[in-house]
Protein backbone atom coordinates (compact mmCIF):
# COMPACT_ATOMS: atom_id res chain seq x y z
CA UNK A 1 0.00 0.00 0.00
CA UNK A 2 1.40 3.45 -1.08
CA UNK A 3 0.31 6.45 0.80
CA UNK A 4 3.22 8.99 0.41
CA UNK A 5 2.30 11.07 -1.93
CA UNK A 6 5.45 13.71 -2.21
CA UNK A 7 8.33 11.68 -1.86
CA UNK A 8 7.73 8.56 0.21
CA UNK A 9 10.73 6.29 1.99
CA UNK A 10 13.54 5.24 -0.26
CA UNK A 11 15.08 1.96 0.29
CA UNK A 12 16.10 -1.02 -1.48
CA UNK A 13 12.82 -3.38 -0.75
CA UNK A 14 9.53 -1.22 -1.29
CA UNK A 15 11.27 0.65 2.18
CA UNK A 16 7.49 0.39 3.89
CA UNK A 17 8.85 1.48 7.64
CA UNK A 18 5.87 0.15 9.39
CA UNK A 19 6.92 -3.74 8.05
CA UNK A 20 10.60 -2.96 8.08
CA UNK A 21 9.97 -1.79 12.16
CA UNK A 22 8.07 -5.35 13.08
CA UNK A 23 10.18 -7.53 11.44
CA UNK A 24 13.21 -6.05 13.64
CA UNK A 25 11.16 -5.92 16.72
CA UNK A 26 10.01 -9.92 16.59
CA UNK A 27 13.34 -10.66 15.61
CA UNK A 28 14.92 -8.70 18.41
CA UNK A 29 12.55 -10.17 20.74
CA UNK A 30 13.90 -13.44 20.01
CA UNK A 31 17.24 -12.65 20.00
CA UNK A 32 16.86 -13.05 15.94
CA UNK A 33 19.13 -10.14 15.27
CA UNK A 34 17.86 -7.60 12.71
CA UNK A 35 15.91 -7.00 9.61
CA UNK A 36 19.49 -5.97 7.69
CA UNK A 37 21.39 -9.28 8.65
CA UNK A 38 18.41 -11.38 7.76
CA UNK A 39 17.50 -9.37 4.80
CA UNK A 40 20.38 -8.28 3.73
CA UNK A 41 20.39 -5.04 0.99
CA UNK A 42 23.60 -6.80 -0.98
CA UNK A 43 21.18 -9.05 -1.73
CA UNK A 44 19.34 -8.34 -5.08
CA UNK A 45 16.85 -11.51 -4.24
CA UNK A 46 15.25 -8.45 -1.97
CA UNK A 47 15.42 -5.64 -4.54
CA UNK A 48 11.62 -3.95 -4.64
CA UNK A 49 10.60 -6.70 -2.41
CA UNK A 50 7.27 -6.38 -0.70
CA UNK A 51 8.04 -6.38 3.00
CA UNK A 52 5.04 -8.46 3.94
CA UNK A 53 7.13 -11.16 2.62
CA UNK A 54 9.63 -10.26 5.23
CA UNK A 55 7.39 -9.90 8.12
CA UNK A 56 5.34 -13.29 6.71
CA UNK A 57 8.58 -15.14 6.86
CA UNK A 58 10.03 -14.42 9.75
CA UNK A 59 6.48 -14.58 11.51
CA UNK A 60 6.72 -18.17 10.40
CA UNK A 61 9.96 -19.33 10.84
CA UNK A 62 9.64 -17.97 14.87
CA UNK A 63 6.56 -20.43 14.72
CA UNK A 64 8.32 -23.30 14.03
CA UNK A 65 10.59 -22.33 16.85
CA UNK A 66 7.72 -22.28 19.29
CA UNK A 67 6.95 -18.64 19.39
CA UNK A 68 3.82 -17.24 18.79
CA UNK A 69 3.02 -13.60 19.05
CA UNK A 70 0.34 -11.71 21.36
CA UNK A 71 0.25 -8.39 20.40
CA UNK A 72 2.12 -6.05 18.26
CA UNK A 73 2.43 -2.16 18.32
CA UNK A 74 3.67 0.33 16.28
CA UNK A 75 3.63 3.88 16.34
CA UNK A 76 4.58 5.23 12.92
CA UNK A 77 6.23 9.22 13.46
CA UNK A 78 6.20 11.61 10.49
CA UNK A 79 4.57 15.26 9.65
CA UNK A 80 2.58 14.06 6.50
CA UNK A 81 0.99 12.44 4.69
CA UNK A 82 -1.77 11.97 7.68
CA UNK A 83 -1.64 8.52 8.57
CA UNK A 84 -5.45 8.10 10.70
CA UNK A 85 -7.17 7.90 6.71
CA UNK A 86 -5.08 5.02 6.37
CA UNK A 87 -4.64 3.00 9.92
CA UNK A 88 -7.23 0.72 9.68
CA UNK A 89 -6.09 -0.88 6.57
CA UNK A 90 -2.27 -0.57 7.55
CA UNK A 91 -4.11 -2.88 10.45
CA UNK A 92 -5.46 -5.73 8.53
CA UNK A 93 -2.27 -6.13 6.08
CA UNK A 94 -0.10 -6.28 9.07
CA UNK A 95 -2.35 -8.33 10.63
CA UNK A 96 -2.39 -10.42 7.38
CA UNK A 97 1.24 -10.62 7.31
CA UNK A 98 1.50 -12.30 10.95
CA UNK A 99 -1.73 -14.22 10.43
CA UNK A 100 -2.91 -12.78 13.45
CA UNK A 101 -6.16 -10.88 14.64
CA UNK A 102 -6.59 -7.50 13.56
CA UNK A 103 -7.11 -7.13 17.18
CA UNK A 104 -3.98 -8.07 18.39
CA UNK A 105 -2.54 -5.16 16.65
CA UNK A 106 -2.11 -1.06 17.37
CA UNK A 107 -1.24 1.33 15.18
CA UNK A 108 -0.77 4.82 16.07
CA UNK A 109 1.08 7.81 13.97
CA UNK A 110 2.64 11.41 15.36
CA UNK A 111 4.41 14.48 14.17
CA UNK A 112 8.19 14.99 15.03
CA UNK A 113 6.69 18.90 16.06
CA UNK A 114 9.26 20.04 13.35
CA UNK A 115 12.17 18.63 14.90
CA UNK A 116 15.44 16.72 13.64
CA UNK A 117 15.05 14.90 10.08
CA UNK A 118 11.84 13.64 10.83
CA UNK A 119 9.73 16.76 11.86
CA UNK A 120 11.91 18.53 8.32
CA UNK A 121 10.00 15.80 6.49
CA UNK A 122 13.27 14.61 5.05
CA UNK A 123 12.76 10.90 7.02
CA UNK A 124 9.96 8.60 8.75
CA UNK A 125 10.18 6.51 11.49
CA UNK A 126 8.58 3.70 13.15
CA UNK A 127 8.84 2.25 16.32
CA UNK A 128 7.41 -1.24 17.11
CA UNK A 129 7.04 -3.30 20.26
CA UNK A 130 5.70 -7.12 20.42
CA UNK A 131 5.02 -9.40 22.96
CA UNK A 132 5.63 -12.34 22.25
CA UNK A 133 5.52 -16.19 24.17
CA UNK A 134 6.76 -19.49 24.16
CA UNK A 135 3.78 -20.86 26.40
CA UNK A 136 3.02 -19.66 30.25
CA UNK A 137 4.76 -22.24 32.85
CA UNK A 138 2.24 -23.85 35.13
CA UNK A 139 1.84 -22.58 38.67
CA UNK A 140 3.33 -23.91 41.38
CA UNK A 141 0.28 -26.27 43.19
């Protein structure tokens, strides 16, 4: 989904900052390392790739080592375009990525108030927490 309309992120997959932001978190809460070792931007397999993929994949592959996610949220931080038009949809396809509930994820945007790179609408950035859980241990009797 494309919502910048003067400009938009640069980057060597499709550079959507919201997808980019979850993969790192639920590999950084798994002590996965990051998006760029996993991903790599050497590689041209990942040139224009559509970071669903990424977030799909590494969703998946945490899975099959016994993870399973909670909740997920992100709080995207730029001046414009106005992200609240959009949030619901940003949602579902992250939601759709993870094979989750739409409910299990928040999404939230705000300004930088004109400060640093951000708030000079020369950058975006997103920050995303999960919770994530291998299973709860029984209670002691």
């Amino acid at each position: 989904m494309d919502i910048a309309r003067d400009g938009g992120a640069v980057g060597h997959s499709d550079a959507d900052v919201a997808m980019h932001a979850l993969v790192d978190a639920l590999l950084g809460a798994t002590g996965g390392g990051d998006i760029g070792r996993r991903y790599p931007d050497t590689d041209p397999a990942y040139r224009d790739a559509d970071s669903s993929r990424f977030v799909a994949e590494t969703i998946g592959d945490l899975r099959d080592r016994g993870w399973e996610l909670v909740n997920a949220d992100l709080t995207i931080v730029l001046e414009r375009p106005k992200v609240s038009p959009f949030a619901d949809t940003m949602r579902e396809r992250l939601a759709t990525a993870l094979g989750t509930d739409v409910e299990r994820i928040s999404l939230k945007a705000k300004t930088n108030e004109g400060v640093d790179a951000v708030g000079a609408r020369e950058a975006v950035a997103c920050h995303a927490a999960v919770l994530v859980s291998r299973g709860v241990a029984s209670a002691p009797a």
